[in-house]
C-alpha atoms as a PDB file:
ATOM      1  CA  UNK A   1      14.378  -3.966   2.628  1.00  0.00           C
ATOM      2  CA  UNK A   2      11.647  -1.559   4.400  1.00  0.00           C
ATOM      3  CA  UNK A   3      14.305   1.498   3.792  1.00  0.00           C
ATOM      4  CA  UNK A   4      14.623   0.734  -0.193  1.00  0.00           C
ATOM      5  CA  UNK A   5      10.897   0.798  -0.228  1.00  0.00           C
ATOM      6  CA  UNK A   6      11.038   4.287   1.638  1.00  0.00           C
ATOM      7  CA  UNK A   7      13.722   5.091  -0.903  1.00  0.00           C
ATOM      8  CA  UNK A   8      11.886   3.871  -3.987  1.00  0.00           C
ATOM      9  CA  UNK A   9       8.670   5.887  -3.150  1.00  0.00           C
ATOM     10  CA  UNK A  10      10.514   9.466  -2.372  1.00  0.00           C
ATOM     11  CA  UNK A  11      12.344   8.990  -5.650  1.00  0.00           C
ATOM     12  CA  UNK A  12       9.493   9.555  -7.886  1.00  0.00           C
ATOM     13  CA  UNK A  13       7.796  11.781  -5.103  1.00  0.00           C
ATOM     14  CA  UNK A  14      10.334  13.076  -3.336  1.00  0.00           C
ATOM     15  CA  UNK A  15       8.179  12.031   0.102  1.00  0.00           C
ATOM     16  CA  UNK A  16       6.940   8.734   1.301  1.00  0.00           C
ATOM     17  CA  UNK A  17       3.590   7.455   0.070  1.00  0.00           C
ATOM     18  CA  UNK A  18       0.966   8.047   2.329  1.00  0.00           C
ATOM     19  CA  UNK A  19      -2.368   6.101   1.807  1.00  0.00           C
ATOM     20  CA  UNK A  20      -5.548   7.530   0.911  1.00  0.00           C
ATOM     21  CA  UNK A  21      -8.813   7.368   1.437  1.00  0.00           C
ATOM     22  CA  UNK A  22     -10.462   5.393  -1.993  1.00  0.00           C
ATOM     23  CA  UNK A  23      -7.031   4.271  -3.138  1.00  0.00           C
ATOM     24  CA  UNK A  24      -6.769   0.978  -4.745  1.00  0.00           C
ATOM     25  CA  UNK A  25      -4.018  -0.908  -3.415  1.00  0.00           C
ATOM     26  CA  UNK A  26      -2.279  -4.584  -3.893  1.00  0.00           C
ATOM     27  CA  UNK A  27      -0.858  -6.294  -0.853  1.00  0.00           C
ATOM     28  CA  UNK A  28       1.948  -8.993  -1.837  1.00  0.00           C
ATOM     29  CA  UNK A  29       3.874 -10.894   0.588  1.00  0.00           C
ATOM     30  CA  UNK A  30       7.884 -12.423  -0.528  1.00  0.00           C
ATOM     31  CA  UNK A  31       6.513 -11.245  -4.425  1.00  0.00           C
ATOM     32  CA  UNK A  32       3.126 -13.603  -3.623  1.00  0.00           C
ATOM     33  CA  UNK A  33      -0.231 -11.703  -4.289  1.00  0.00           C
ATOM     34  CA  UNK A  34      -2.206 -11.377  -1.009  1.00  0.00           C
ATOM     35  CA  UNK A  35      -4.934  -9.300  -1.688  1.00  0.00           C
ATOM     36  CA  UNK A  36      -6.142  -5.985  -3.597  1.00  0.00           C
ATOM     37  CA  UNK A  37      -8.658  -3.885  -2.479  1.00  0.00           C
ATOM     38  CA  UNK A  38      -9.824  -0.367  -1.663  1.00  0.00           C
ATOM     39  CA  UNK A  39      -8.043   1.742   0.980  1.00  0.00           C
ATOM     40  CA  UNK A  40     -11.493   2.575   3.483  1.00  0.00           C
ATOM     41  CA  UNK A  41      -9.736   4.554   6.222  1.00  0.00           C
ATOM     42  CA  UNK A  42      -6.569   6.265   7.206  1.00  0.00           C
ATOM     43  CA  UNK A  43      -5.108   6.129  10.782  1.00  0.00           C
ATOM     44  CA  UNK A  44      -4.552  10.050  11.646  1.00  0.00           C
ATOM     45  CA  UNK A  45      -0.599   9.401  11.524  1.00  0.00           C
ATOM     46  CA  UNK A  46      -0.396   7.656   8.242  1.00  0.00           C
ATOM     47  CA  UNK A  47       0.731   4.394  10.192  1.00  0.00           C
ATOM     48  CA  UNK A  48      -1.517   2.092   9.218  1.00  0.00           C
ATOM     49  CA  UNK A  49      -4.773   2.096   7.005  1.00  0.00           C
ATOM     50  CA  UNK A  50      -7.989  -0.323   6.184  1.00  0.00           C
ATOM     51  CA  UNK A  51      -8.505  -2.213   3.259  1.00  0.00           C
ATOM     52  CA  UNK A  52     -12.219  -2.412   2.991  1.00  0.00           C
ATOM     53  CA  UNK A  53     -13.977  -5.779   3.173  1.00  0.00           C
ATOM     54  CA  UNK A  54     -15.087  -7.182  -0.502  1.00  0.00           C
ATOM     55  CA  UNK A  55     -17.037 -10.196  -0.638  1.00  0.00           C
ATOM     56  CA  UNK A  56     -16.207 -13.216   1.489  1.00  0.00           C
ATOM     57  CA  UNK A  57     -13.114 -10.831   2.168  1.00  0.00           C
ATOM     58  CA  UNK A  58     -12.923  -9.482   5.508  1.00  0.00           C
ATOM     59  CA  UNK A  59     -11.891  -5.924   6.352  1.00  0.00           C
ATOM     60  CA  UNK A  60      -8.228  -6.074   7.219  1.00  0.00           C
ATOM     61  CA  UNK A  61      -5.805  -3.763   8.827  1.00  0.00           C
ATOM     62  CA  UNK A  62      -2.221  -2.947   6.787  1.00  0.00           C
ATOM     63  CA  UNK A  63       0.327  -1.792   9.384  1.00  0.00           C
ATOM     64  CA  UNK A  64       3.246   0.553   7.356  1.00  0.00           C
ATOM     65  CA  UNK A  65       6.008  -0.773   9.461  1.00  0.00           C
ATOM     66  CA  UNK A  66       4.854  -4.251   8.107  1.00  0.00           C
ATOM     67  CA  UNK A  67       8.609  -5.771   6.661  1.00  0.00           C
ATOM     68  CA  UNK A  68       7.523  -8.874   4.851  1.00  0.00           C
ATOM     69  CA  UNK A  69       3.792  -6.850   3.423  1.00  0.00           C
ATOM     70  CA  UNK A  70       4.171  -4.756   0.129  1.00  0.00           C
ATOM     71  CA  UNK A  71       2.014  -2.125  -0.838  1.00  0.00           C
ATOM     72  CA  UNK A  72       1.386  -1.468  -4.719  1.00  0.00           C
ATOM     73  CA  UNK A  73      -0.341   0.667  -6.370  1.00  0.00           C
ATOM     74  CA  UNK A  74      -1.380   2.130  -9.816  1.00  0.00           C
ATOM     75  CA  UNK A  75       0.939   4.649 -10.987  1.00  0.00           C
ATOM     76  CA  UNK A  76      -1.027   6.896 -12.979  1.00  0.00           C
ATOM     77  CA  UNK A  77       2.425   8.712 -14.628  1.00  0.00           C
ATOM     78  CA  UNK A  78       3.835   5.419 -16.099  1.00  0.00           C
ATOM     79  CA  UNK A  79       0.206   3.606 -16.375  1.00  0.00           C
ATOM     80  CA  UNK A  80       1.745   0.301 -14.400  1.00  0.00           C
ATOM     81  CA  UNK A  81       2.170  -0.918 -10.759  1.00  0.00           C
ATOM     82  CA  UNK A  82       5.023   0.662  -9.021  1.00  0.00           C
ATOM     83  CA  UNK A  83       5.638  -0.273  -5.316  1.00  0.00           C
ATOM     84  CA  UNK A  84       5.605   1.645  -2.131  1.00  0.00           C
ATOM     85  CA  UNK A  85       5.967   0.141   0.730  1.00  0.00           C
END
């Protein structure tokens, strides 16, 4: 499942997603919403990122090689949620 995810996010790219910094992401678990927030840092090898802590939600750490975590986010060329990783 991880490599279809690679696969979806180089076909409209034509690379991997890498997080950013102020990115607002959605974090689903077996198609179950876990928690959307704001990307706050960026390890150095795009491995892993924060999501920043928003109101009785902690700060919480998003490994990439994560196989049952999704990552959405907004895709601003089709104005919907596309997933990628």
């Amino acid at each position: 499942m991880k490599s279809l995810a690679a696969l979806a996010a180089r076909r409209t790219t034509g690379r991997p997603w890498v997080p950013t910094r102020g990115a607002a992401v959605e974090l689903r678990q077996w198609g179950n919403h876990l928690r959307h927030g704001t990307v706050e840092a960026v390890l150095p090898d795009g491995s892993g990122f924060w999501i920043a802590a928003e109101g009785a939600a902690p700060r919480v750490f998003v490994h990439r090689g994560y196989e049952d975590i999704e990552v959405w986010i907004n895709d601003p060329t089709s104005r919907s949620r596309r997933r990628v990783g």
